[in-house]
Protein backbone atom coordinates (compact mmCIF):
# COMPACT_ATOMS: atom_id res chain seq x y z
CA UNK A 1 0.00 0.00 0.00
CA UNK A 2 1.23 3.52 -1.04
CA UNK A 3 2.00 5.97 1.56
CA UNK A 4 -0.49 8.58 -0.02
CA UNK A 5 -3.29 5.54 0.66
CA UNK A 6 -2.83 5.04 4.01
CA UNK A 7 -2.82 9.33 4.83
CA UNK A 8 -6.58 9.48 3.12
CA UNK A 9 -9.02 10.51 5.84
CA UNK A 10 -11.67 7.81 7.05
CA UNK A 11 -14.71 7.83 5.23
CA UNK A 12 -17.72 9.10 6.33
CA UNK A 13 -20.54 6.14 7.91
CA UNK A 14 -23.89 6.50 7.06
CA UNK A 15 -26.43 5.07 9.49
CA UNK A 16 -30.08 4.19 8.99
CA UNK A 17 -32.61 6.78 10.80
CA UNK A 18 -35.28 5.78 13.45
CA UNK A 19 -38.02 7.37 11.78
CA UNK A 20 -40.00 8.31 15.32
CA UNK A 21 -36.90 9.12 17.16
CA UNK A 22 -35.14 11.38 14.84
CA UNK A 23 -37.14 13.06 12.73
CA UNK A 24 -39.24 15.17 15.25
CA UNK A 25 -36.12 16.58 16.65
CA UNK A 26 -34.85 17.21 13.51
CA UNK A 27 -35.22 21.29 13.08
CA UNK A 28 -36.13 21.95 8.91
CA UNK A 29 -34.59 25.64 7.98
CA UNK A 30 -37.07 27.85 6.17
CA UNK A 31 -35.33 27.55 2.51
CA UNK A 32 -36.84 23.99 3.36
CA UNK A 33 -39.98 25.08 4.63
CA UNK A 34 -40.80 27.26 2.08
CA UNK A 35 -40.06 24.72 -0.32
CA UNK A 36 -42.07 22.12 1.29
CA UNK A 37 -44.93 24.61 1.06
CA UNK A 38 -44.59 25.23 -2.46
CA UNK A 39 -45.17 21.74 -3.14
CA UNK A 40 -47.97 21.49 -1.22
CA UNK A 41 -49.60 25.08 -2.29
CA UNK A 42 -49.09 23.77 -5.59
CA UNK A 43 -51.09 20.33 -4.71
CA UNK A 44 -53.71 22.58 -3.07
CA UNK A 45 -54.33 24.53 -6.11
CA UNK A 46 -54.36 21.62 -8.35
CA UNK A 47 -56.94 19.38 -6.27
CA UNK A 48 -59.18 22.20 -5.67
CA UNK A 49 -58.98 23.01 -9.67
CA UNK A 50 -62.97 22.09 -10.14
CA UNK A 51 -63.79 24.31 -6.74
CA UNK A 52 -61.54 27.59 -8.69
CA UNK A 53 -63.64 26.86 -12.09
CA UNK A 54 -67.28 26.21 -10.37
CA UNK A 55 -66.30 29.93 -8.62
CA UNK A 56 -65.58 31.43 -11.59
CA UNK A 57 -68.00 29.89 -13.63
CA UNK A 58 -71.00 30.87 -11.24
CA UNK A 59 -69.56 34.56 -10.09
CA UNK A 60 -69.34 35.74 -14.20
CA UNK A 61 -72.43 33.91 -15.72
CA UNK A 62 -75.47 35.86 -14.95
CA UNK A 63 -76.65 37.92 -12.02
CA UNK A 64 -78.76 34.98 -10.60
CA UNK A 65 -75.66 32.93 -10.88
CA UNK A 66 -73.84 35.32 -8.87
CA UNK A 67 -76.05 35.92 -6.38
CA UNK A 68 -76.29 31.88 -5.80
CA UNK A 69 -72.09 32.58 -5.59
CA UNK A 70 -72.39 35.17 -2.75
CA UNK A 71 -75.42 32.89 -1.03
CA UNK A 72 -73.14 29.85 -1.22
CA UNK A 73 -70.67 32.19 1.08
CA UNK A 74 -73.42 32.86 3.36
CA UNK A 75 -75.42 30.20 3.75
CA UNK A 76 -73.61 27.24 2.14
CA UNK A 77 -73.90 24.95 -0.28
CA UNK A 78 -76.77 21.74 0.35
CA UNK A 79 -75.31 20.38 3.22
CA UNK A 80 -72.11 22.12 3.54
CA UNK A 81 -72.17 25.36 5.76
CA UNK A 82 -71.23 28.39 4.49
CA UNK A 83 -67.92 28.84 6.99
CA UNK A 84 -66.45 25.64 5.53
CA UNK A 85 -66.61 27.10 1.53
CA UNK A 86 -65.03 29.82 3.31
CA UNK A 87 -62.35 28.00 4.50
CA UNK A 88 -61.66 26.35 1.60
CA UNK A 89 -61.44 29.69 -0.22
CA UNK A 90 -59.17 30.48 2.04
CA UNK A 91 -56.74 27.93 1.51
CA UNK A 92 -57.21 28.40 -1.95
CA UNK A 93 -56.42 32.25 -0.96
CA UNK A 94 -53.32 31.11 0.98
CA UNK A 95 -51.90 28.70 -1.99
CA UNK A 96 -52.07 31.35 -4.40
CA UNK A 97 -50.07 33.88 -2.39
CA UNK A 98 -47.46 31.31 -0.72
CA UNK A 99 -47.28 29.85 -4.44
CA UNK A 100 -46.70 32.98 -6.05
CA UNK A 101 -44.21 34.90 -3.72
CA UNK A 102 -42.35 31.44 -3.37
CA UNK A 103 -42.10 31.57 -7.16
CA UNK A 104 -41.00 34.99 -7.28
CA UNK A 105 -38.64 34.32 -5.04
CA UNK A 106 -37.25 31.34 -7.40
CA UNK A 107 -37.32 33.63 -10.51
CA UNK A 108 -35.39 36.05 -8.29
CA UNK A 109 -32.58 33.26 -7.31
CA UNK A 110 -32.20 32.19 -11.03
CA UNK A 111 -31.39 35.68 -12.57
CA UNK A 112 -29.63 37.33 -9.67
CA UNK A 113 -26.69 34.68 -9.06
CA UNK A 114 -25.17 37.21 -5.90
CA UNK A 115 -29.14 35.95 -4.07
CA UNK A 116 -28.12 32.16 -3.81
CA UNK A 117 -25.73 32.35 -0.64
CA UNK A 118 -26.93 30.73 2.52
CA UNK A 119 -28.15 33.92 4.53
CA UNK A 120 -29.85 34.79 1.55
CA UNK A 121 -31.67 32.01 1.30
CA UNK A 122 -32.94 31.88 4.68
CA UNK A 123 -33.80 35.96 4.64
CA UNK A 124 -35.65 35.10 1.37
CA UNK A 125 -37.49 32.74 2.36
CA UNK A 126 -38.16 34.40 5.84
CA UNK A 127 -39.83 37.24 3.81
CA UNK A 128 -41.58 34.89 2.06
CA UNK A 129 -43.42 33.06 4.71
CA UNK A 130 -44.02 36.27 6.69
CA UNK A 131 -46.08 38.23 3.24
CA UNK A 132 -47.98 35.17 2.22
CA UNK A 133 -48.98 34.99 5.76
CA UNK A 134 -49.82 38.29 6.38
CA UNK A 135 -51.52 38.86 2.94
CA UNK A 136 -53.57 35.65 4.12
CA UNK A 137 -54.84 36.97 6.71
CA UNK A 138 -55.29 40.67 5.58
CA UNK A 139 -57.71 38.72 2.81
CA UNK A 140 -59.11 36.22 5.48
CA UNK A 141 -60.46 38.91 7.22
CA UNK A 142 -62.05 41.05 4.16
CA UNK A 143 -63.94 37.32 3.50
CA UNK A 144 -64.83 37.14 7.23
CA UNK A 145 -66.30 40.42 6.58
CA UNK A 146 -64.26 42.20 9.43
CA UNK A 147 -64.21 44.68 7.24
């Protein structure tokens, strides 16, 4: 064996994870939250596709169409209250805003090469979690009616 072979450091050992010991302690940074989220806002958009069109669809069609839209807000739809279409528009409202400031933020990263460093990462997508929330909830509370 060379000299130059026995000098290399030791490799590194991998281990196998216990799933339900190790991963709750594990601490995700927000570049991984955010991405995480953009995934899922994505998924959210996606399987709620028919519930986007049907809103659409009934809010531009006619005025008896729309007022059926704003009653379905109110009162609900058959046997689903009114609070929970709310809800649901307000995930949709979330999804949009977290997907859209998440891929701003990703458009922003791929032109401006001096934005992909770690800090800026993690400011990035600090910024980005606090606006889609806020704007979430600024919106959340216009559909609540709050004011």
């Amino acid at each position: 064996m060379t000299d130059l072979a026995s000098k290399r450091p030791a490799r590194p050992e991998f281990r196998n994870i216990h799933a339900f010991k190790d991963l709750p302690s594990y601490r995700l940074p927000a570049p991984g939250i955010v991405s995480i989220l953009h995934r899922i806002s994505g998924l959210l958009m996606f399987a709620l596709l028919p519930f986007i069109i049907w809103m659409f669809d009934t809010s531009v069609s006619s005025e008896y169409s729309f007022a059926r839209f704003k009653a379905a807000f109110n009162s609900g739809l058959g046997f689903v209250p009114g609070i929970v279409v709310k809800l649901v528009a307000l995930a949709l409202i979330w999804a949009f805003l977290h997907h859209f400031i998440a891929g701003l933020r990703h458009v922003w990263m791929d032109v401006s090469h001096a934005a992909v460093t770690k800090q800026r990462g993690t400011t990035t997508a600090r910024i980005t979690l606090a606006l889609s929330v806020l704007l979430t909830v600024a919106l959340g509370a216009k559909l609540f009616g709050l004011y």
